[in-house]
C-alpha atoms as a PDB file:
ATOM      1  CA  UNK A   1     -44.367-135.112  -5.526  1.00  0.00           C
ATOM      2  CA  UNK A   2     -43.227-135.597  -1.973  1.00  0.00           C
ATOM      3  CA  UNK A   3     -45.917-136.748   0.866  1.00  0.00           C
ATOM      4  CA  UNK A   4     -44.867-133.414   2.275  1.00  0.00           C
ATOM      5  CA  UNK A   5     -45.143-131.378  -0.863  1.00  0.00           C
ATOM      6  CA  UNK A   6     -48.937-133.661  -1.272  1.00  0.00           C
ATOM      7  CA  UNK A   7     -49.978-132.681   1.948  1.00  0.00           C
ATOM      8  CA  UNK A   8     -48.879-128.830   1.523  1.00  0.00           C
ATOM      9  CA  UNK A   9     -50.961-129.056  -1.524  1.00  0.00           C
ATOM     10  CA  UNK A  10     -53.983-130.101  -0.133  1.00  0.00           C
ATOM     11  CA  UNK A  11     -53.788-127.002   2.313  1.00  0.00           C
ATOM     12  CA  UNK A  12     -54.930-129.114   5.551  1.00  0.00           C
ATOM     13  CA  UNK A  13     -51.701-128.964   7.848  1.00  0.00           C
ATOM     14  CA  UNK A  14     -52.463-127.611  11.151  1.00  0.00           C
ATOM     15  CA  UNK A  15     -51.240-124.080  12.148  1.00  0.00           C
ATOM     16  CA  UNK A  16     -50.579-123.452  15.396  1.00  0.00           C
ATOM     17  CA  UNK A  17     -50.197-119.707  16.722  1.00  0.00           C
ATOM     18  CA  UNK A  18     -49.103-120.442  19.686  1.00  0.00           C
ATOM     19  CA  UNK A  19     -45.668-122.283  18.848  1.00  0.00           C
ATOM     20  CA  UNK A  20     -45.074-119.172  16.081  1.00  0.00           C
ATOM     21  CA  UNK A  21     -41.677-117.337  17.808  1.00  0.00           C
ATOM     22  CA  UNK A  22     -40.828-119.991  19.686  1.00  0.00           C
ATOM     23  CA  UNK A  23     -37.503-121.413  20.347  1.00  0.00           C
ATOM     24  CA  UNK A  24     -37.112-124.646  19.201  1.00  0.00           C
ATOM     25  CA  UNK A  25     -33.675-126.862  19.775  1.00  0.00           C
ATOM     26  CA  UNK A  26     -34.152-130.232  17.516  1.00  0.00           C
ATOM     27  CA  UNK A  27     -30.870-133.069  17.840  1.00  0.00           C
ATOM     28  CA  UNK A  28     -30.524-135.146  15.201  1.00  0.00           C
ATOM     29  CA  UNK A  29     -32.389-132.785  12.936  1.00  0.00           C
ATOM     30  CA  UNK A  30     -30.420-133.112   9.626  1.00  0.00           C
ATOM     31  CA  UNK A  31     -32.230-136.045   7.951  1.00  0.00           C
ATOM     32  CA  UNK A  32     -35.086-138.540   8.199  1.00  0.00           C
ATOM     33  CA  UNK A  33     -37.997-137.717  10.645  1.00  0.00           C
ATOM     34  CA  UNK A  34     -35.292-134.885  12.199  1.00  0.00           C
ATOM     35  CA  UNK A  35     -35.617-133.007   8.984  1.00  0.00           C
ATOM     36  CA  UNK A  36     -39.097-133.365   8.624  1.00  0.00           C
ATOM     37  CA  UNK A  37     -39.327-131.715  12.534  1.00  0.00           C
ATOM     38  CA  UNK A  38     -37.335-129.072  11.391  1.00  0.00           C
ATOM     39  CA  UNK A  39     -39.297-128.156   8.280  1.00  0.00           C
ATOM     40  CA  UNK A  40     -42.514-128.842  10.144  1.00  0.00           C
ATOM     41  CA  UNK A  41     -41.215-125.870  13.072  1.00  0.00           C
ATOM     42  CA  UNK A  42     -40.075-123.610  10.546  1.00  0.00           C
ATOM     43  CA  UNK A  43     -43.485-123.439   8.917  1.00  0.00           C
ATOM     44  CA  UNK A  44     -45.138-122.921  12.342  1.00  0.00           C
ATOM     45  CA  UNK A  45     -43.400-119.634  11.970  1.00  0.00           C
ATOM     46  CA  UNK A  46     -40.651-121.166  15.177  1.00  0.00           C
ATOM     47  CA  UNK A  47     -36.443-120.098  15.228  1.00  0.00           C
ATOM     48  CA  UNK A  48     -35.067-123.310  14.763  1.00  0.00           C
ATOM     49  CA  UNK A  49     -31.653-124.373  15.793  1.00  0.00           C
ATOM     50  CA  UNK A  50     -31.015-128.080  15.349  1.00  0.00           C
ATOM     51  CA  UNK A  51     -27.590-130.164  16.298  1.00  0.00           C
ATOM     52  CA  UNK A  52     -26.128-133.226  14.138  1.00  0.00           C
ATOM     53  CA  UNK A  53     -23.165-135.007  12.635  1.00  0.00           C
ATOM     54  CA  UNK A  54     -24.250-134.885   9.302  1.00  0.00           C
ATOM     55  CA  UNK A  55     -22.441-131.715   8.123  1.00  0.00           C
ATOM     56  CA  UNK A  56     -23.583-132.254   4.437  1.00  0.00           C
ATOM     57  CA  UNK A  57     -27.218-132.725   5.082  1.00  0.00           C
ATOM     58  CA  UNK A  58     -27.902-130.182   8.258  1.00  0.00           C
ATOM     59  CA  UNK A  59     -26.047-127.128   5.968  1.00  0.00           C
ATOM     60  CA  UNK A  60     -28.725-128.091   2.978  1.00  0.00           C
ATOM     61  CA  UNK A  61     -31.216-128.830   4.725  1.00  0.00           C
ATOM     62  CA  UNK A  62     -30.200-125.089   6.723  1.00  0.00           C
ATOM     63  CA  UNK A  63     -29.495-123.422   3.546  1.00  0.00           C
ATOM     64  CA  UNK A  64     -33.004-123.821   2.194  1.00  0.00           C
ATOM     65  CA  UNK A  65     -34.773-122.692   5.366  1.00  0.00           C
ATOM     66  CA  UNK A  66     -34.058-119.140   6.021  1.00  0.00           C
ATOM     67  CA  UNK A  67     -33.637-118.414   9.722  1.00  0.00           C
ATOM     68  CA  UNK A  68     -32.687-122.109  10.951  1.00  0.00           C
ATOM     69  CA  UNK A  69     -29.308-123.075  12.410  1.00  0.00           C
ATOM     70  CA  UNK A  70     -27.242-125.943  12.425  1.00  0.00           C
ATOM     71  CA  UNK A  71     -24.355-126.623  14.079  1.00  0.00           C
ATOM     72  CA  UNK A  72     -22.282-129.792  14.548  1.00  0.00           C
ATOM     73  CA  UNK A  73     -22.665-131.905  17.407  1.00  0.00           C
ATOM     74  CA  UNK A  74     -21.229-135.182  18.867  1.00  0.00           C
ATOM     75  CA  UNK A  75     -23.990-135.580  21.696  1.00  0.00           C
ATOM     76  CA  UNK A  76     -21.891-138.188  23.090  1.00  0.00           C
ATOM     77  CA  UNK A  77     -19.218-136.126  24.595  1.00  0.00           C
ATOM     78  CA  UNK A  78     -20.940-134.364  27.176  1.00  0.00           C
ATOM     79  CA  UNK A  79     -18.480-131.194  27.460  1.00  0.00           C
ATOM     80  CA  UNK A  80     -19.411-130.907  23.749  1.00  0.00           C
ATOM     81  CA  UNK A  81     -23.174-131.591  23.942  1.00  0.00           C
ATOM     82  CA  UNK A  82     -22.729-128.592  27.084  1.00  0.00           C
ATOM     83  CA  UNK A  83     -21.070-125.806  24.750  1.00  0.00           C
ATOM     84  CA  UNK A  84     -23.823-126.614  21.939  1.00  0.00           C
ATOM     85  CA  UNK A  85     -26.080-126.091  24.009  1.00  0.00           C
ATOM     86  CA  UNK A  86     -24.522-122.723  25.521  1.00  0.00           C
ATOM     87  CA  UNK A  87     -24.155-121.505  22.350  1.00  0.00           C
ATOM     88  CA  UNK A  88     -27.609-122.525  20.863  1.00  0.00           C
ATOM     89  CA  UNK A  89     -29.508-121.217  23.884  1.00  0.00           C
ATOM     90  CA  UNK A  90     -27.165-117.614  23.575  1.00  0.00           C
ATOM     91  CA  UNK A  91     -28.051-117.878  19.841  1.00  0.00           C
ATOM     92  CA  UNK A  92     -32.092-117.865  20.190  1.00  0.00           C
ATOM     93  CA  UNK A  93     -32.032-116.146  23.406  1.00  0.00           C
ATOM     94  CA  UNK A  94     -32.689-119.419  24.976  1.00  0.00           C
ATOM     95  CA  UNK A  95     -34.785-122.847  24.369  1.00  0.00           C
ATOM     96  CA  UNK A  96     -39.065-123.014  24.967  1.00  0.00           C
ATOM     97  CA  UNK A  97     -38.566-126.230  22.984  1.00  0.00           C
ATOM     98  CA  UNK A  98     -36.611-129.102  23.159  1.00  0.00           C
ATOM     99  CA  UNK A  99     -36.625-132.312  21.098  1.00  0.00           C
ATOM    100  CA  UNK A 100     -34.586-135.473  21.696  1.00  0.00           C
ATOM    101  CA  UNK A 101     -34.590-136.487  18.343  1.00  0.00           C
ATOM    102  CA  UNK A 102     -31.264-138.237  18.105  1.00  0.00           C
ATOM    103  CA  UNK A 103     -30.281-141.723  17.939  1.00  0.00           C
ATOM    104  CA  UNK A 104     -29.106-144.817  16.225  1.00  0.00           C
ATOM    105  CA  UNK A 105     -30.908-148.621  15.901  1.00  0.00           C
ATOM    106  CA  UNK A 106     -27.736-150.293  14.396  1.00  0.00           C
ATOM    107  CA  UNK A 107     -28.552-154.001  14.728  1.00  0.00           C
ATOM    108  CA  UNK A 108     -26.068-156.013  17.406  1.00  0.00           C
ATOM    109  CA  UNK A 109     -26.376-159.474  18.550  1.00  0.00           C
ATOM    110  CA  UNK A 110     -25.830-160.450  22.387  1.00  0.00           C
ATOM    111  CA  UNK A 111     -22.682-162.238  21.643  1.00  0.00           C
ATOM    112  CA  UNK A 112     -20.932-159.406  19.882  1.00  0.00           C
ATOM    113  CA  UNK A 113     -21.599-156.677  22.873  1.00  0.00           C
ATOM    114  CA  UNK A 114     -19.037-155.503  25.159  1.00  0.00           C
ATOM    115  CA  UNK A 115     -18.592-153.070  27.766  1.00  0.00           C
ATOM    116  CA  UNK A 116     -17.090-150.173  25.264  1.00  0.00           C
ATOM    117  CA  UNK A 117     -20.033-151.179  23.194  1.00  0.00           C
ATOM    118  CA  UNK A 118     -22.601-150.719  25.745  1.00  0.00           C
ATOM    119  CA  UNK A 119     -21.052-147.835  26.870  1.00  0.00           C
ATOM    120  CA  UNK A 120     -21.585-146.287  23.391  1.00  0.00           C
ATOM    121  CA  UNK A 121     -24.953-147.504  22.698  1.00  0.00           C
ATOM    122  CA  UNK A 122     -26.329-145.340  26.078  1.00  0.00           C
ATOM    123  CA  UNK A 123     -24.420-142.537  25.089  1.00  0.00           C
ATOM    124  CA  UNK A 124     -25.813-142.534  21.772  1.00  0.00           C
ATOM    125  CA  UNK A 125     -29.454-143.826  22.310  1.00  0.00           C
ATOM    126  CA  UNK A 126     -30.054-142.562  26.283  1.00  0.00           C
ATOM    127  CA  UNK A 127     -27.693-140.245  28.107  1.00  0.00           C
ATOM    128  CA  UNK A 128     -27.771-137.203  26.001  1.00  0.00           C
ATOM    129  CA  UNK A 129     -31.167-137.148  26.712  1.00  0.00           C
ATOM    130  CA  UNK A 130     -31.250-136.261  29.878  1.00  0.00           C
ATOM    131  CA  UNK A 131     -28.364-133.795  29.311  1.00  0.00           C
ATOM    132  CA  UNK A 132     -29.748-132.178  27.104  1.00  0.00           C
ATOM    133  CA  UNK A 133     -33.137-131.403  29.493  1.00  0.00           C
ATOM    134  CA  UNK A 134     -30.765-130.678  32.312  1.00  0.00           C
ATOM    135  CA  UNK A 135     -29.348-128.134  29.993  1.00  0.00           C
ATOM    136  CA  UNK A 136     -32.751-126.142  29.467  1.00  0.00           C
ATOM    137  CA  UNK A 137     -34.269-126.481  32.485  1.00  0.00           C
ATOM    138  CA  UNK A 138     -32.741-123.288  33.741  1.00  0.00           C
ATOM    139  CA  UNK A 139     -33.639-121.301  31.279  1.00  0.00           C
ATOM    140  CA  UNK A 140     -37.140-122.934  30.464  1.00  0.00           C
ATOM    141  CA  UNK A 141     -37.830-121.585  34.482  1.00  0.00           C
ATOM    142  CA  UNK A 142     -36.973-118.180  34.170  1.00  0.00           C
ATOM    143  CA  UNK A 143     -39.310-118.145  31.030  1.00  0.00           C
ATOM    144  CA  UNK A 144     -42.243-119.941  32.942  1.00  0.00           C
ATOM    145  CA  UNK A 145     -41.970-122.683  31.760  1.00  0.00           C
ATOM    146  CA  UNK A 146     -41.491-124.782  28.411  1.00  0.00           C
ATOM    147  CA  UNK A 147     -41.582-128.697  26.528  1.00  0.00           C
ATOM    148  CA  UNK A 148     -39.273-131.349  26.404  1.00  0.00           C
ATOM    149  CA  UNK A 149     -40.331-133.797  23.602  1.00  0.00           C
ATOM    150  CA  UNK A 150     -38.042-137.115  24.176  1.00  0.00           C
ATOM    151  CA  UNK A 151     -38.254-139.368  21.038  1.00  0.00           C
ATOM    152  CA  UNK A 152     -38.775-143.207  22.198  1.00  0.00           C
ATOM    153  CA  UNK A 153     -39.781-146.292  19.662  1.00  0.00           C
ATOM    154  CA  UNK A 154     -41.832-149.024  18.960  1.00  0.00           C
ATOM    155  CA  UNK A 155     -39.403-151.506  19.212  1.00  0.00           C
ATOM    156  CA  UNK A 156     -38.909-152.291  22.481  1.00  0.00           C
ATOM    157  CA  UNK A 157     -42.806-152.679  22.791  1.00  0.00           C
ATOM    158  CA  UNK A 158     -42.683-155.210  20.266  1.00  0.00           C
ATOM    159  CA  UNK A 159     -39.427-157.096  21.298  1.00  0.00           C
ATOM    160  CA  UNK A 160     -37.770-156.744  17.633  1.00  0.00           C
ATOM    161  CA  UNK A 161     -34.423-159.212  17.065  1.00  0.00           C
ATOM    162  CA  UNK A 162     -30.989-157.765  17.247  1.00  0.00           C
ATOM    163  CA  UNK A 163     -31.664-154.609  18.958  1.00  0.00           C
ATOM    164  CA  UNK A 164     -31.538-155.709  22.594  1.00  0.00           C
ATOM    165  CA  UNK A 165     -29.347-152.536  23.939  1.00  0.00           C
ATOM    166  CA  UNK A 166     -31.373-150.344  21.724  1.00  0.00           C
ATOM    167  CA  UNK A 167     -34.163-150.972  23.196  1.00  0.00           C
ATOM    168  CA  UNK A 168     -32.754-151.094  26.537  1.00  0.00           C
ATOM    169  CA  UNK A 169     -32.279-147.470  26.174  1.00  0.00           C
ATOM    170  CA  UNK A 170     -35.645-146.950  24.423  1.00  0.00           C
ATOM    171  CA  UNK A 171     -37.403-148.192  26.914  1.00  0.00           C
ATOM    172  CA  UNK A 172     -35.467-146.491  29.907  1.00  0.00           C
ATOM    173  CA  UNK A 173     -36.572-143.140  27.919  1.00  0.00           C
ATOM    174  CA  UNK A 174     -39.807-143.524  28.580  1.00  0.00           C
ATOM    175  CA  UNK A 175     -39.380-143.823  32.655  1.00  0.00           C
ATOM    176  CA  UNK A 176     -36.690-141.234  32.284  1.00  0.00           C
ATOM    177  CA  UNK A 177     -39.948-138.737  30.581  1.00  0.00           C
ATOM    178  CA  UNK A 178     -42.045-139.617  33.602  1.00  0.00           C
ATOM    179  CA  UNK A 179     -39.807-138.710  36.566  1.00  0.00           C
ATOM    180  CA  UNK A 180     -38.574-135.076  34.367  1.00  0.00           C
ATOM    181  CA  UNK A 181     -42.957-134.333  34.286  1.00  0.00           C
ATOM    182  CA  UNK A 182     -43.117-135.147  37.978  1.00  0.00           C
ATOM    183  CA  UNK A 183     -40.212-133.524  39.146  1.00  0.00           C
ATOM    184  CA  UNK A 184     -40.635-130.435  36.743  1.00  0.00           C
ATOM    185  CA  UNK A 185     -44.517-129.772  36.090  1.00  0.00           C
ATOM    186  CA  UNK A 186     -44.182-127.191  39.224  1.00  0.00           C
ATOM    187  CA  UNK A 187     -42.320-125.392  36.644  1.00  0.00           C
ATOM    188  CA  UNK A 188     -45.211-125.837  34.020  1.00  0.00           C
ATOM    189  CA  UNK A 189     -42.469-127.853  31.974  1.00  0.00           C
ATOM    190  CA  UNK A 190     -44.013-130.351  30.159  1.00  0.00           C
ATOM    191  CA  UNK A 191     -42.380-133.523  29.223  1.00  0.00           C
ATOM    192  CA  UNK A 192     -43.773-136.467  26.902  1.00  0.00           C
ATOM    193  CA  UNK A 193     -42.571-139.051  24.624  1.00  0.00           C
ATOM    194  CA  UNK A 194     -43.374-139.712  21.187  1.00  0.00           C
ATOM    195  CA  UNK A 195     -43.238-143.321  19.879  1.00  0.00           C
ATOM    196  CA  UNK A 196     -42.930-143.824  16.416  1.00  0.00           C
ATOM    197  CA  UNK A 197     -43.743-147.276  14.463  1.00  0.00           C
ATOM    198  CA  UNK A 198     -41.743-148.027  12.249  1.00  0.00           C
ATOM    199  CA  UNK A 199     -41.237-145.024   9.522  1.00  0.00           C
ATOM    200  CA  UNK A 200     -40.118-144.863   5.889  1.00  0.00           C
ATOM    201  CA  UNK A 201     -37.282-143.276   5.851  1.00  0.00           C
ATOM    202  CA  UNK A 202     -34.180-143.980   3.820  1.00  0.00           C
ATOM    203  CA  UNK A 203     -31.937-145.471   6.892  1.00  0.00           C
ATOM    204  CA  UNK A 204     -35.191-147.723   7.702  1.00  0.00           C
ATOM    205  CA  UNK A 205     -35.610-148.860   4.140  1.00  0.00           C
ATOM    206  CA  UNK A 206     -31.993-149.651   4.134  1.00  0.00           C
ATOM    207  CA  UNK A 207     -33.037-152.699   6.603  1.00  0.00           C
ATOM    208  CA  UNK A 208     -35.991-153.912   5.182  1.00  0.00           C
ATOM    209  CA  UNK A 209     -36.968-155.632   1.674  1.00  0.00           C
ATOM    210  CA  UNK A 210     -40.335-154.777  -0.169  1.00  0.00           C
ATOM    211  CA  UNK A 211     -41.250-158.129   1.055  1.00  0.00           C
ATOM    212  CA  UNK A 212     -40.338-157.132   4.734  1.00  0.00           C
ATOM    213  CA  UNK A 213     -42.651-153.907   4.506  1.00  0.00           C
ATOM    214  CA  UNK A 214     -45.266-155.863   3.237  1.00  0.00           C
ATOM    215  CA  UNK A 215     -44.874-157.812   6.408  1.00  0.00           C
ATOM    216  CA  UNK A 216     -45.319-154.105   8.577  1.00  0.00           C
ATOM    217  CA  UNK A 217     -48.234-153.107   6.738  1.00  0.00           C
ATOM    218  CA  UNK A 218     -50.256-156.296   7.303  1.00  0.00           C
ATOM    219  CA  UNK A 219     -49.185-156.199  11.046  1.00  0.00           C
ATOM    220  CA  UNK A 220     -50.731-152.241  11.083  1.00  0.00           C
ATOM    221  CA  UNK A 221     -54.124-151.753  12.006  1.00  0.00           C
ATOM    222  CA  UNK A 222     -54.084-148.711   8.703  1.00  0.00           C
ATOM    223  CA  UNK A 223     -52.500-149.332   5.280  1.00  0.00           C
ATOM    224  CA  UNK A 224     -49.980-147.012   4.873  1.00  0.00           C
ATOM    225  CA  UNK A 225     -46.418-146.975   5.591  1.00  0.00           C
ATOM    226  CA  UNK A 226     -45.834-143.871   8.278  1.00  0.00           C
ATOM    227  CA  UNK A 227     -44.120-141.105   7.284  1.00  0.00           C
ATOM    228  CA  UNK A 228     -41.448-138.303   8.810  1.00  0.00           C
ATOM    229  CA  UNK A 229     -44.507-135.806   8.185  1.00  0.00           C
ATOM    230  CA  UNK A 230     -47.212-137.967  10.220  1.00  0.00           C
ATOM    231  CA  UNK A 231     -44.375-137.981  13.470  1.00  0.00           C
ATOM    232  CA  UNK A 232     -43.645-134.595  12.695  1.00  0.00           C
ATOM    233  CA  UNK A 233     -47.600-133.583  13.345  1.00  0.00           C
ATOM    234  CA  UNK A 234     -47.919-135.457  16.448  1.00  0.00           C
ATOM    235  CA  UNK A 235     -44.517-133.150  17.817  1.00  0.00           C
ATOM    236  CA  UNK A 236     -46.105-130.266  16.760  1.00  0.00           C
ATOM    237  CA  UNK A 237     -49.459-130.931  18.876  1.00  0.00           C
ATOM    238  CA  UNK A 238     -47.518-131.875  22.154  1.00  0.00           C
ATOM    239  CA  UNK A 239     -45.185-128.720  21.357  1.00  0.00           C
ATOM    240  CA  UNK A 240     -47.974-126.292  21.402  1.00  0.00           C
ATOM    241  CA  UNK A 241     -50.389-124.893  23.735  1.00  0.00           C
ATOM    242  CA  UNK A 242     -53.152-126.766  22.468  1.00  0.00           C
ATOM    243  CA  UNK A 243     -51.628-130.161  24.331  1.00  0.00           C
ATOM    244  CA  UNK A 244     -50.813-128.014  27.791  1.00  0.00           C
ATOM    245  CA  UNK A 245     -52.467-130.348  29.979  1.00  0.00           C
ATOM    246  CA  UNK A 246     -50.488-133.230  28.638  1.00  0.00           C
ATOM    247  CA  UNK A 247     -47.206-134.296  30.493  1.00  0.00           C
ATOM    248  CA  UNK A 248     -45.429-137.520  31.659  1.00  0.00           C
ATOM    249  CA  UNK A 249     -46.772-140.031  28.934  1.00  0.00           C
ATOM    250  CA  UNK A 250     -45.818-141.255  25.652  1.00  0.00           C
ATOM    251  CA  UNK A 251     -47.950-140.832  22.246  1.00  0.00           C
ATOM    252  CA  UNK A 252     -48.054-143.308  19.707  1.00  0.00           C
ATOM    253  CA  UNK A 253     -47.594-142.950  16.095  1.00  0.00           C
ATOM    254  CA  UNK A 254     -47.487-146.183  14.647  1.00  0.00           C
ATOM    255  CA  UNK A 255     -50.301-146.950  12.729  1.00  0.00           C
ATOM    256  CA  UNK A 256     -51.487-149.695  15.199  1.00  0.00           C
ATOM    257  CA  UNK A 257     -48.669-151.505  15.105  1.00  0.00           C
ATOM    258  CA  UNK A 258     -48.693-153.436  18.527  1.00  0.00           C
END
């Protein structure tokens, strides 16, 4: 059994009524802790459309929840990230939801980077971002408002080796999420950051040996390894009504890992 099929079992996931009908845009939703958002939103009773490169993943992972829609997406071309979103917001009728899911820790030394490199590793990791919540604002305003969830990490908290421009953009993500609250809360848009630790999933596990996850566990305050499901929870909190008054900070999930 899956943690996510364990926890449906025991009956105790939250429902929240007020995120049932709502509009919810998800990038990079077609595997790891992107799929569990998706599934998460879809059982909240939300219209999911979520945006990836993964064709083979996003249509299964579409195909077995009714009423979700994926569509391809390189969200680093920005005239493509603009007609996604076009047709995603035309799709649901527009966007009281937005997650900035998307990105990629590939491991780089300093030596190896160059300017094309850099280049890519903001497109990928930072600019979409912002793009993205430039895209929705509009329509987020007419509605009276709406949430931006921006997806930072742990790393750049911790200093982690080999993942200097990753973290670079990580940690620019998190200004990035204070300025959009400040500038936006007029609007009563919200806009946080989540900040995962570091999660089993099957591109994480892909880095580390069972030695090397011993070595995350002892450095946790808690025991277990996180899960796609325990992130998942924390978006759907900051996504409802129940978290209104929160905007222009970032929320841990990382088992104490600092």
């Amino acid at each position: 059994m899956t943690q996510m099929a364990a926890i449906d079992a025991r009956g105790d996931t939250a429902i929240y009524p007020s995120l049932a009908g709502k509009r919810v845009l998800i990038t990079g939703g077609a595997s790891g802790i992107g799929a569990a958002l998706v599934e998460r939103f879809a059982q909240q009773g939300a219209h999911i459309a979520f945006l990836d490169v993964d064709d083979a993943a996003g249509e299964t992972l579409a195909a077995r929840l009714p009423g979700t829609r994926y569509h391809h997406c390189d969200l680093r071309d920005l005239e493509t990230l603009k007609a996604c979103m076009a047709t995603m917001q035309a799709e649901l009728g527009g966007i009281d939801v937005l997650i900035n899911n998307a990105a990629n820790d590939d491991r780089h030394s300093i030596t190896d980077v160059t300017p094309e490199y850099w280049d890519d590793r903001m497109a990928t990791n930072l600019r979409h971002l912002f793009f993205a919540a430039q895209a929705v604002v509009p329509a987020m305003r007419t509605a009276g408002g709406g949430v931006i969830i921006n997806f930072g990490s742990i790393s750049w908290h911790l200093g982690l080796a080999d993942l200097v421009l990753y973290q670079t953009a990580k940690a620019a993500i998190e200004g990035m999420t204070r300025g959009l609250a400040r500038d936006l809360g007029r609007d009563n848009i919200r806009v946080t950051t989540i900040v995962p630790g570091n999660v089993q999933t099957p591109r994480q596990q892909k880095w580390y040996t069972p030695e090397g996850e011993a070595e995350i566990v002892a450095s946790q305050c808690l025991s277990e390894r996180i899960q796609p499901v325990d992130v998942a929870a924390l978006a759907l909190f900051l996504a409802s009504d129940d978290a209104r008054m929160c905007t222009g900070h970032e929320y841990f999930v990382d088992a104490g890992w600092r």
